[in-house]
N, C-alpha and C. Protein backbone atom coordinates (compact mmCIF):
# COMPACT_ATOMS: atom_id res chain seq x y z
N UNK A 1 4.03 40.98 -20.78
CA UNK A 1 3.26 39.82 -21.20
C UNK A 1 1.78 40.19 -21.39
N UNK A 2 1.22 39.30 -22.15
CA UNK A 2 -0.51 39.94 -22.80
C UNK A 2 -0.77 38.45 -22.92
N UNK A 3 -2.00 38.25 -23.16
CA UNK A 3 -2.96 37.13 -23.42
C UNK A 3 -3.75 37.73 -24.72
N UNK A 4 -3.91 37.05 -26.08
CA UNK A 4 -4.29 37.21 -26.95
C UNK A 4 -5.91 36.03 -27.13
N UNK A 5 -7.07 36.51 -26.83
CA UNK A 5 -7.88 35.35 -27.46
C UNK A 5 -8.67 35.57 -28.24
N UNK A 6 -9.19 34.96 -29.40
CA UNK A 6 -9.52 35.21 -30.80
C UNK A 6 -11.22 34.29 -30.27
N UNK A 7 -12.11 34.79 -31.49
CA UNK A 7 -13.11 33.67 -31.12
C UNK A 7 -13.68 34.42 -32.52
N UNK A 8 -13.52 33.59 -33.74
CA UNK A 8 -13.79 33.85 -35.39
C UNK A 8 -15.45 33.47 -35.66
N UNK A 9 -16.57 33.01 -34.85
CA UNK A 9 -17.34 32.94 -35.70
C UNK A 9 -17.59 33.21 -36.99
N UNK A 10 -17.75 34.65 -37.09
CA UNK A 10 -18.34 34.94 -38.40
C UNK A 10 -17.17 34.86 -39.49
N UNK A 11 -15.84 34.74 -39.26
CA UNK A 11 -15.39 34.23 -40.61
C UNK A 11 -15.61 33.02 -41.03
N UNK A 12 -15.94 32.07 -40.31
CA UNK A 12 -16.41 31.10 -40.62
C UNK A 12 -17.15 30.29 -41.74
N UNK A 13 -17.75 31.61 -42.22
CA UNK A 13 -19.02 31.11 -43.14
C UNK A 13 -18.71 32.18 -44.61
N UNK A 14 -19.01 31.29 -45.55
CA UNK A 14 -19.03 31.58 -46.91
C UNK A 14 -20.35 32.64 -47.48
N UNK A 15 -20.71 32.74 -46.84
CA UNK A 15 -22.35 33.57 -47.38
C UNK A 15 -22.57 34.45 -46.17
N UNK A 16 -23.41 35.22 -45.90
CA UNK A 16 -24.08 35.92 -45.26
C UNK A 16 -24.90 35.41 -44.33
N UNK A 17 -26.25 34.06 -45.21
CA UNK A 17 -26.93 33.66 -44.50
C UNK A 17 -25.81 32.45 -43.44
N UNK A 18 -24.76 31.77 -44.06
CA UNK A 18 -23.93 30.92 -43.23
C UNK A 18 -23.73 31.62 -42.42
N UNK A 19 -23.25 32.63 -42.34
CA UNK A 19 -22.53 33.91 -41.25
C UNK A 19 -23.24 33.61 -39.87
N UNK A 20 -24.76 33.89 -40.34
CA UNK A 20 -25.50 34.38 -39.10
C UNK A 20 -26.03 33.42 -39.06
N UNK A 21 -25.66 31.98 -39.19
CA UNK A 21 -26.34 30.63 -38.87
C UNK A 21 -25.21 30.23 -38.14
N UNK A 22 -23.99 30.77 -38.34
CA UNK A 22 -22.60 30.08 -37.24
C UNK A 22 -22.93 30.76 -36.14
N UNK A 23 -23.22 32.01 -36.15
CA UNK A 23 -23.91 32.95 -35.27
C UNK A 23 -24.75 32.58 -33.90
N UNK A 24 -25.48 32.44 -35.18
CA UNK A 24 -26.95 31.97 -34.53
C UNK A 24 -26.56 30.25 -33.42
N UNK A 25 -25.82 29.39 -34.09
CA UNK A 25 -25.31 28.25 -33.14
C UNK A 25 -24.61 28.85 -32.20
N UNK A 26 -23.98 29.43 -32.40
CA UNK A 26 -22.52 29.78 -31.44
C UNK A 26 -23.49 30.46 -30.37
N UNK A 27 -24.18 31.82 -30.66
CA UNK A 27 -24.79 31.94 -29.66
C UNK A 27 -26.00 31.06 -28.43
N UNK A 28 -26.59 30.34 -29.50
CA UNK A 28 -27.35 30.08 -28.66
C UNK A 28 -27.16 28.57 -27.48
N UNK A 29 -25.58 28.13 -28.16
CA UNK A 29 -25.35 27.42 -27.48
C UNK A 29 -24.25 27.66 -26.23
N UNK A 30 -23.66 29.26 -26.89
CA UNK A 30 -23.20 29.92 -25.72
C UNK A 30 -24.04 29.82 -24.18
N UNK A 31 -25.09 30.38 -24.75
CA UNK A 31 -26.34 30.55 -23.80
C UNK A 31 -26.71 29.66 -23.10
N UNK A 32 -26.82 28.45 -23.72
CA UNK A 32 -27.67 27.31 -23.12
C UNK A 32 -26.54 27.00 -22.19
N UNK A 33 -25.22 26.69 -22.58
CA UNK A 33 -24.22 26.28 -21.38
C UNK A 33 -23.60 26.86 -20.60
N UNK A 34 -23.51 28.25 -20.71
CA UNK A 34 -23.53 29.29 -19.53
C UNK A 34 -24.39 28.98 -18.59
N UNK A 35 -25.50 28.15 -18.77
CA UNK A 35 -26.67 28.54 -18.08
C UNK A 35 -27.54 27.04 -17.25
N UNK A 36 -26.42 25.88 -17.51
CA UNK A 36 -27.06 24.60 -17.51
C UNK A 36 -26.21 24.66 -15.65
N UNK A 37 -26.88 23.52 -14.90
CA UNK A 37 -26.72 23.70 -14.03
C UNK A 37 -25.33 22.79 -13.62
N UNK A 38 -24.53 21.65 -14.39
CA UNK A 38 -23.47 21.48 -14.58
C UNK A 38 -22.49 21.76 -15.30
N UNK A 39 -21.62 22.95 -15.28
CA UNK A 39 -20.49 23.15 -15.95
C UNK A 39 -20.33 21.85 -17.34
N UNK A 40 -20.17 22.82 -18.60
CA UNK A 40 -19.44 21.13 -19.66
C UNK A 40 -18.09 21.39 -19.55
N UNK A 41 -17.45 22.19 -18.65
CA UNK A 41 -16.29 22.39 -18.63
C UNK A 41 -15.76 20.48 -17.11
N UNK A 42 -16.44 20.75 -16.87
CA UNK A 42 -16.63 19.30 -15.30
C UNK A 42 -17.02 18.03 -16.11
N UNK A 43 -17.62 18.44 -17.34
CA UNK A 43 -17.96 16.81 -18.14
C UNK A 43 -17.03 16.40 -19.08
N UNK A 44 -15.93 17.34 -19.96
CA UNK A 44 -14.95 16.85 -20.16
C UNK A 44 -13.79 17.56 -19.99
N UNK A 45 -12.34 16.67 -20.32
CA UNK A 45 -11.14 17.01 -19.74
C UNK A 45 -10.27 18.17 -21.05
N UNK A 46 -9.71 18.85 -20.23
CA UNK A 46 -9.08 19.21 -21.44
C UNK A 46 -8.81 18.52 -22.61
N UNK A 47 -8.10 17.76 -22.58
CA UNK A 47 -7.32 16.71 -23.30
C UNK A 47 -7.88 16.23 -24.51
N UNK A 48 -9.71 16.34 -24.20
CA UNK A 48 -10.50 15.73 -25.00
C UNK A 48 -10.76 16.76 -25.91
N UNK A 49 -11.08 17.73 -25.14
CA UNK A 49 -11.37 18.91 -26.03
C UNK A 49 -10.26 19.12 -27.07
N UNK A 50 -9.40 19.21 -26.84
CA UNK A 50 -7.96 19.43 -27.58
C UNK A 50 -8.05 18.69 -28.91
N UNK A 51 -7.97 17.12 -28.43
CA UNK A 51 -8.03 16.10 -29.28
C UNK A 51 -9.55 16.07 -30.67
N UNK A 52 -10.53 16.42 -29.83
CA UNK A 52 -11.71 16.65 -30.40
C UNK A 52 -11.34 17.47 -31.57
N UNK A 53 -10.79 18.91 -31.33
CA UNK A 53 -10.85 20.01 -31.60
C UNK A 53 -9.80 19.41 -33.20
N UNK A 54 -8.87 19.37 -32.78
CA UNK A 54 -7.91 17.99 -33.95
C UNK A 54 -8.70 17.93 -35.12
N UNK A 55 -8.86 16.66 -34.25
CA UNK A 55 -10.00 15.27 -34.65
C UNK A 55 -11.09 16.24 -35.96
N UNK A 56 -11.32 17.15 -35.32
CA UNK A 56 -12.57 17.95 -36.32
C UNK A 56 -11.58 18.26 -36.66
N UNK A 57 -10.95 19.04 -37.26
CA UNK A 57 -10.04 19.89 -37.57
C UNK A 57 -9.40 18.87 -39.27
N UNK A 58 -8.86 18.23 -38.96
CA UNK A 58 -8.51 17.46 -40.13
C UNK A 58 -9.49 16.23 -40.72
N UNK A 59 -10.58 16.15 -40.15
CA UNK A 59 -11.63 15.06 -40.56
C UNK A 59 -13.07 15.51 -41.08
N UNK A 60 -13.43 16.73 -40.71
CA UNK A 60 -14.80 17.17 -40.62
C UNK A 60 -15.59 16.82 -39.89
N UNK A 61 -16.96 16.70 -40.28
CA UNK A 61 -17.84 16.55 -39.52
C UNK A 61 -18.47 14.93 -38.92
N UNK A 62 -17.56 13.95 -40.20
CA UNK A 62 -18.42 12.42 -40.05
C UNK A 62 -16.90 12.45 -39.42
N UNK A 63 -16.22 12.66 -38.59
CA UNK A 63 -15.50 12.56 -37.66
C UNK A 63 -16.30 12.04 -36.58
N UNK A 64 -15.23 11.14 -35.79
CA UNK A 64 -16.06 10.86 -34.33
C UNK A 64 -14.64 11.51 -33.10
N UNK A 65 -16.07 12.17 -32.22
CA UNK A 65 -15.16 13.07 -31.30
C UNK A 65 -16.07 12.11 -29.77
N UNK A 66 -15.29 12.24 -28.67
CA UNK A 66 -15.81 12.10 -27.55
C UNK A 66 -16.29 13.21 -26.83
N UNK A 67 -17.59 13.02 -26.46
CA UNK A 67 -18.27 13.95 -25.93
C UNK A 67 -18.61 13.94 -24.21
N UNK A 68 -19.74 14.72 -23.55
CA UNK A 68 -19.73 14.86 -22.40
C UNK A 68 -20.03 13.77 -21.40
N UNK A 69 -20.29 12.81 -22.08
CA UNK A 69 -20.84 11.51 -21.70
C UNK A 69 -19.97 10.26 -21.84
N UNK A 70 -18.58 10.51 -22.28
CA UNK A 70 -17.68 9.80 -22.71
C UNK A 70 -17.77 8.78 -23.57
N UNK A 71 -18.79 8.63 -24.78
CA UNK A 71 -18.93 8.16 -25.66
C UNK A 71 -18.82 8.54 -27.10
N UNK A 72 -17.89 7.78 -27.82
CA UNK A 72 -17.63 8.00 -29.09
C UNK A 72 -18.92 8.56 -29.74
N UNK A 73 -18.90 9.59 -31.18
CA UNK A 73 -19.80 10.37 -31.73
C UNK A 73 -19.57 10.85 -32.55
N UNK A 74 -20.39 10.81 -34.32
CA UNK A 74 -20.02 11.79 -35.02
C UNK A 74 -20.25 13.32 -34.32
N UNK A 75 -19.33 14.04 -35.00
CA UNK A 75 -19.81 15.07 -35.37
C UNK A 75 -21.50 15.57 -35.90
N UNK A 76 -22.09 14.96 -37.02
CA UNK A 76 -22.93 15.08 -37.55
C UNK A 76 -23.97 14.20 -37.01
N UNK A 77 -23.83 13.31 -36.19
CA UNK A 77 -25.28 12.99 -35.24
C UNK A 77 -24.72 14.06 -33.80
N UNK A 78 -23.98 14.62 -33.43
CA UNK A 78 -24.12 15.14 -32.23
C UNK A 78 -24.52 16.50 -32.36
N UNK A 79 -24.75 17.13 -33.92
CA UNK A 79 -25.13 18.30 -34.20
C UNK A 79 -26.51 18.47 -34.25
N UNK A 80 -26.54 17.36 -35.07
CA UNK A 80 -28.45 16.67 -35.26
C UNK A 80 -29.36 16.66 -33.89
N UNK A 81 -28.65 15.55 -32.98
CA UNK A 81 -29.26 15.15 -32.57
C UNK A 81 -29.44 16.06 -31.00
N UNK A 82 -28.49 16.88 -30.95
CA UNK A 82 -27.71 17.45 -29.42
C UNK A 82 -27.79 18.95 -29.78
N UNK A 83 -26.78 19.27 -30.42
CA UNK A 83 -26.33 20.65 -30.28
C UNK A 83 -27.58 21.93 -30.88
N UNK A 84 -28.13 21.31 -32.08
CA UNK A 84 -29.15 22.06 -32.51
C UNK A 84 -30.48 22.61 -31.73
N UNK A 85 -30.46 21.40 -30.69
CA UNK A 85 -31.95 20.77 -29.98
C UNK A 85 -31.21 22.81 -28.99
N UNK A 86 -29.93 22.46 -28.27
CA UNK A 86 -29.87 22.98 -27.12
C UNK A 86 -29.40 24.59 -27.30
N UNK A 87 -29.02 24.68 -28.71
CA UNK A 87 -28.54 26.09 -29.57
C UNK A 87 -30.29 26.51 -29.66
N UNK A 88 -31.13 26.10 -30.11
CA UNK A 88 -32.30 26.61 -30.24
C UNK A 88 -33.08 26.85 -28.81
N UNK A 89 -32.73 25.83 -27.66
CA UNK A 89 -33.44 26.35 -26.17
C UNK A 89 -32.35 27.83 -26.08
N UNK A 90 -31.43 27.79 -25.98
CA UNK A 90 -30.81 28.70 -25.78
C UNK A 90 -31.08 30.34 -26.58
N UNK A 91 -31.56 30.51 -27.78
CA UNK A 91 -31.77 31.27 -28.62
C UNK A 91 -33.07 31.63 -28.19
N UNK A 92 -34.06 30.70 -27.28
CA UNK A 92 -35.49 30.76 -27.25
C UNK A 92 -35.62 31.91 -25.61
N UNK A 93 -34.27 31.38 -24.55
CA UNK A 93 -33.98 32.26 -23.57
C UNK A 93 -33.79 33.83 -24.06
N UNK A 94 -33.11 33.62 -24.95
CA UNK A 94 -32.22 34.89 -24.99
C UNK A 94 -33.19 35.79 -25.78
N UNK A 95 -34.79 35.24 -25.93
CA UNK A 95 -35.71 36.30 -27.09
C UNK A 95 -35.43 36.42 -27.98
N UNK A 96 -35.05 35.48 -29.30
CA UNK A 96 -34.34 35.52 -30.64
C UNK A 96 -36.21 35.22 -31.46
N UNK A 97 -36.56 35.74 -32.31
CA UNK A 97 -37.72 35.30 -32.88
C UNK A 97 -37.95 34.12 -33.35
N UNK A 98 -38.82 33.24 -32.92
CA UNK A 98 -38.51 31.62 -33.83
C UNK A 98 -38.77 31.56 -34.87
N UNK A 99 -39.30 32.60 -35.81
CA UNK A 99 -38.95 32.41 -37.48
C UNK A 99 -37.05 32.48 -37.79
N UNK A 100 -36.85 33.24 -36.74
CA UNK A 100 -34.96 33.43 -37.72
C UNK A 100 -34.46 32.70 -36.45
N UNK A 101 -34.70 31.70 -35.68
CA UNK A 101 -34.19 30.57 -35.17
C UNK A 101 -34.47 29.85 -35.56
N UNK A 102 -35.46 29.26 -36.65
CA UNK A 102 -35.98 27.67 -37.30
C UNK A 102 -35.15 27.87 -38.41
N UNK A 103 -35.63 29.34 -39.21
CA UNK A 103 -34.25 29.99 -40.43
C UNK A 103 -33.03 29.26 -40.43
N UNK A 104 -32.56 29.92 -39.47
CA UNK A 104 -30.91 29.84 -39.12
C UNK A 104 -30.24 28.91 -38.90
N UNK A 105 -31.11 28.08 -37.84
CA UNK A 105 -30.90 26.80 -37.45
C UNK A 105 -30.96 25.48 -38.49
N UNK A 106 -32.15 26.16 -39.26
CA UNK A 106 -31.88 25.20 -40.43
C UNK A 106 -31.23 25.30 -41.52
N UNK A 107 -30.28 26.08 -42.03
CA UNK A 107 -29.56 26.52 -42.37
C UNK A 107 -28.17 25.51 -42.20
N UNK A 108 -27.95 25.39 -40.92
CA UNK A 108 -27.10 24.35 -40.17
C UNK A 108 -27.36 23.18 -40.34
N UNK A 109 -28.82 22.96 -40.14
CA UNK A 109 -29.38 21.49 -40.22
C UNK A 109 -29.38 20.49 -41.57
N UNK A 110 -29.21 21.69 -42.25
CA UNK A 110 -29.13 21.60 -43.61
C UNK A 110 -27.71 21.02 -44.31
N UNK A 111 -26.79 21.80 -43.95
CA UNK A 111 -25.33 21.93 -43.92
C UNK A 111 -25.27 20.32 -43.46
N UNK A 112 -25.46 20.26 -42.68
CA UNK A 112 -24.63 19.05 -41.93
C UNK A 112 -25.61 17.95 -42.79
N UNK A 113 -26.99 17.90 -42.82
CA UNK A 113 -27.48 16.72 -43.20
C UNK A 113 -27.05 16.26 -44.45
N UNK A 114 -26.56 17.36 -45.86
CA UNK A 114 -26.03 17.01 -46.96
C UNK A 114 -24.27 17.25 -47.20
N UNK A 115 -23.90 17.28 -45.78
CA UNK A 115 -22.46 17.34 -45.77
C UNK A 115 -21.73 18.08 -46.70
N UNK A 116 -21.99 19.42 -46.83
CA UNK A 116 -21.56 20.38 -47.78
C UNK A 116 -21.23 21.58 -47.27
N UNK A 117 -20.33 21.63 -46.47
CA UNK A 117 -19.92 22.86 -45.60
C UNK A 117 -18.96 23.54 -46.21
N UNK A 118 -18.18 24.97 -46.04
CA UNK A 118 -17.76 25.32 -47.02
C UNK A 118 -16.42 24.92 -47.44
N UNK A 119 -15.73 24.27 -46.35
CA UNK A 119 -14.25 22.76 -46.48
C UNK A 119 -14.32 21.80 -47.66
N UNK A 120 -15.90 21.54 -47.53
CA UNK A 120 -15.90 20.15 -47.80
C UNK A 120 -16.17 20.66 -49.71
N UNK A 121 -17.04 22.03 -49.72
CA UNK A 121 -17.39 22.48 -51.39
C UNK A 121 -16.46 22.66 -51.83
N UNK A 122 -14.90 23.69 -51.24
CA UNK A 122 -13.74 23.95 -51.36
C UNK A 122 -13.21 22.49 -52.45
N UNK A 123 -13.18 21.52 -51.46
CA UNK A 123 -12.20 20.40 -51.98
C UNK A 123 -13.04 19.62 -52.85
N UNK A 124 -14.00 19.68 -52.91
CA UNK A 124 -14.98 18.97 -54.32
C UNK A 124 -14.81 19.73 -55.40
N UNK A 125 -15.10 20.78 -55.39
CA UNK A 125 -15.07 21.76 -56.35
C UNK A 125 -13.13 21.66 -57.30
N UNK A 126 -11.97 21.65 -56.65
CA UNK A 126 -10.56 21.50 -56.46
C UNK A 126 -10.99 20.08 -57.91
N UNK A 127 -11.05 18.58 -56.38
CA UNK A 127 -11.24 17.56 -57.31
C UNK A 127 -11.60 17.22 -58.65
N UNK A 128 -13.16 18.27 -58.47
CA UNK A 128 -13.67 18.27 -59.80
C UNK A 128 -13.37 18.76 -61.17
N UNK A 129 -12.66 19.89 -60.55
CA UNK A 129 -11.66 21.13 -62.25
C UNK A 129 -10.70 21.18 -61.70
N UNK A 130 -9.60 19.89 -61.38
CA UNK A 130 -8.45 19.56 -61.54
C UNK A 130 -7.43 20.35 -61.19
N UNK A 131 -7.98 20.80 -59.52
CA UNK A 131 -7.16 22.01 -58.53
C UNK A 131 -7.18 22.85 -59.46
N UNK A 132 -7.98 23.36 -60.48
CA UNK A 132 -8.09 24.99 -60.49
C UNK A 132 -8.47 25.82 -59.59
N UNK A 133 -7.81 26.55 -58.76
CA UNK A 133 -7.56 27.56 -57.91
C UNK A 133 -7.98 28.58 -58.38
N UNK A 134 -7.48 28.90 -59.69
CA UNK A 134 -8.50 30.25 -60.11
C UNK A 134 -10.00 30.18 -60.25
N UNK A 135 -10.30 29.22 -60.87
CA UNK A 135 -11.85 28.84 -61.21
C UNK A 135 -12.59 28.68 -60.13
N UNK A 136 -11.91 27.57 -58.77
CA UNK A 136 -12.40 28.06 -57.25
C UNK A 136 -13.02 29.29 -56.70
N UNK A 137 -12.26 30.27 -57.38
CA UNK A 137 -11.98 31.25 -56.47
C UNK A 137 -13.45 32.28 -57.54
N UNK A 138 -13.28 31.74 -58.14
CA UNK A 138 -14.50 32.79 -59.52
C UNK A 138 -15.53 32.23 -59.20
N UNK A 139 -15.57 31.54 -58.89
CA UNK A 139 -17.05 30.14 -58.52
C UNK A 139 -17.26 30.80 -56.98
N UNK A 140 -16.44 30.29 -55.92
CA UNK A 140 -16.87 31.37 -54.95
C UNK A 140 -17.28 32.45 -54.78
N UNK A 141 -17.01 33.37 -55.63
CA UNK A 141 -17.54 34.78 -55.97
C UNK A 141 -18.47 34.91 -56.10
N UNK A 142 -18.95 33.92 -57.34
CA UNK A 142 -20.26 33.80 -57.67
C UNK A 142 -21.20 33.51 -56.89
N UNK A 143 -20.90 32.12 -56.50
CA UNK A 143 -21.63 32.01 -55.20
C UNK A 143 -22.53 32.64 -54.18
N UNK A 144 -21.21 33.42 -53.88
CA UNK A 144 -21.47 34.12 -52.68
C UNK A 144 -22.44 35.37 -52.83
N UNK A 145 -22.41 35.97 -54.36
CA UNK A 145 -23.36 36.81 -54.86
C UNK A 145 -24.86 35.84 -54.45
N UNK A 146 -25.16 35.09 -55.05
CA UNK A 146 -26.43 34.56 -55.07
C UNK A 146 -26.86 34.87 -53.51
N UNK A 147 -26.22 35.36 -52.76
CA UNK A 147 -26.81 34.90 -51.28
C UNK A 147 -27.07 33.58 -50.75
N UNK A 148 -26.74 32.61 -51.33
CA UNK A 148 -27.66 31.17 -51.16
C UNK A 148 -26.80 30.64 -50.17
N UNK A 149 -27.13 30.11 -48.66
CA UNK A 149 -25.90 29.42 -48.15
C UNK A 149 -24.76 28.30 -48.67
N UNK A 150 -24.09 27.92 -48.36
CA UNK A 150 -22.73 27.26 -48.82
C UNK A 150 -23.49 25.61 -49.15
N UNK A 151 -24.61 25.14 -48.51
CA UNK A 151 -25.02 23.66 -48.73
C UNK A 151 -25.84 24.02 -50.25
N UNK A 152 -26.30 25.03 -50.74
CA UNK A 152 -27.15 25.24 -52.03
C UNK A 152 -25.94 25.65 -52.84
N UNK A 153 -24.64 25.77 -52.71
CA UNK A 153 -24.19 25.65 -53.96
C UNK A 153 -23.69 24.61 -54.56
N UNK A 154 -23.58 25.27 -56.04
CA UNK A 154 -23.03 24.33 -57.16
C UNK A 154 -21.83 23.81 -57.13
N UNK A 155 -21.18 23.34 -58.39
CA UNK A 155 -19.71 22.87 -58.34
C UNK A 155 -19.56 24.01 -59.91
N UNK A 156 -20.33 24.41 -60.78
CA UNK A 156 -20.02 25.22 -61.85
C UNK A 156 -19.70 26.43 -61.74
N UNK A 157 -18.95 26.37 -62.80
CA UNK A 157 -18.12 27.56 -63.02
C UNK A 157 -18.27 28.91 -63.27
């Protein structure tokens, strides 16, 4: 018997700069809750997490998940208003420079405020040229050349 555990950040992201902005959250909010003096593992139950995890999973981000406080929440005010605040104390511990933590972070801040993550460009893009899959997939390419994160792109071809 073996235990297999995966933890994908960086595929996550469509660009380079997305890459190291999932990065850049993941770590620094690694940090901050490693490091807070109540476990968030003691503030919620499995169950929630699970469900949460769902809940995002097939809804996105204007999803509402329950959080550590047991109150209903988007996604996208608890990123805003919570996770960014405590990903950036955390990044500020760990000696990350605050030009490529305001960068990075906004990068995210960005993402979420115009709801254009790379799920959500995927299925607009689909809608818009009538599930062309190939044209998706040429458009992503392109994309992804520009360097520009996933909230600055287009829907053209």
């Amino acid at each position: 018997p073996h235990i297999r555990i995966e933890h994908r950040v960086v595929a996550a992201g469509p660009s380079h700069g997305d890459n190291i902005a999932n990065l850049a959250l993941y770590y620094g909010l690694a940090y901050y809750y490693a490091n807070i003096a109540e476990p968030a593992e003691d503030k919620l139950d499995f169950a929630h997490v699970r469900d949460n995890f769902y809940t995002a999973a097939q809804h996105g981000i204007n999803s509402h998940i329950e959080w550590t406080d047991n109150k209903s929440i988007t996604i996208q005010k608890l990123v805003l208003d919570r996770l960014l605040v405590e990903a950036e104390t955390g990044l500020h511990k760990l000696g990350i420079d605050e030009h490529d933590i305001k960068h990075y972070l906004g990068i995210i801040e960005q993402r979420i405020n115009n709801g254009q993550t790379g799920t959500e460009w995927q299925r607009q893009f689909v809608e818009l040229h009538n599930g062309d899959m190939q044209l998706m997939t040429k458009s992503y390419f392109n994309n992804q050349k520009t360097n520009q994160p996933v909230h600055l792109w287009d829907f053209e071809s």
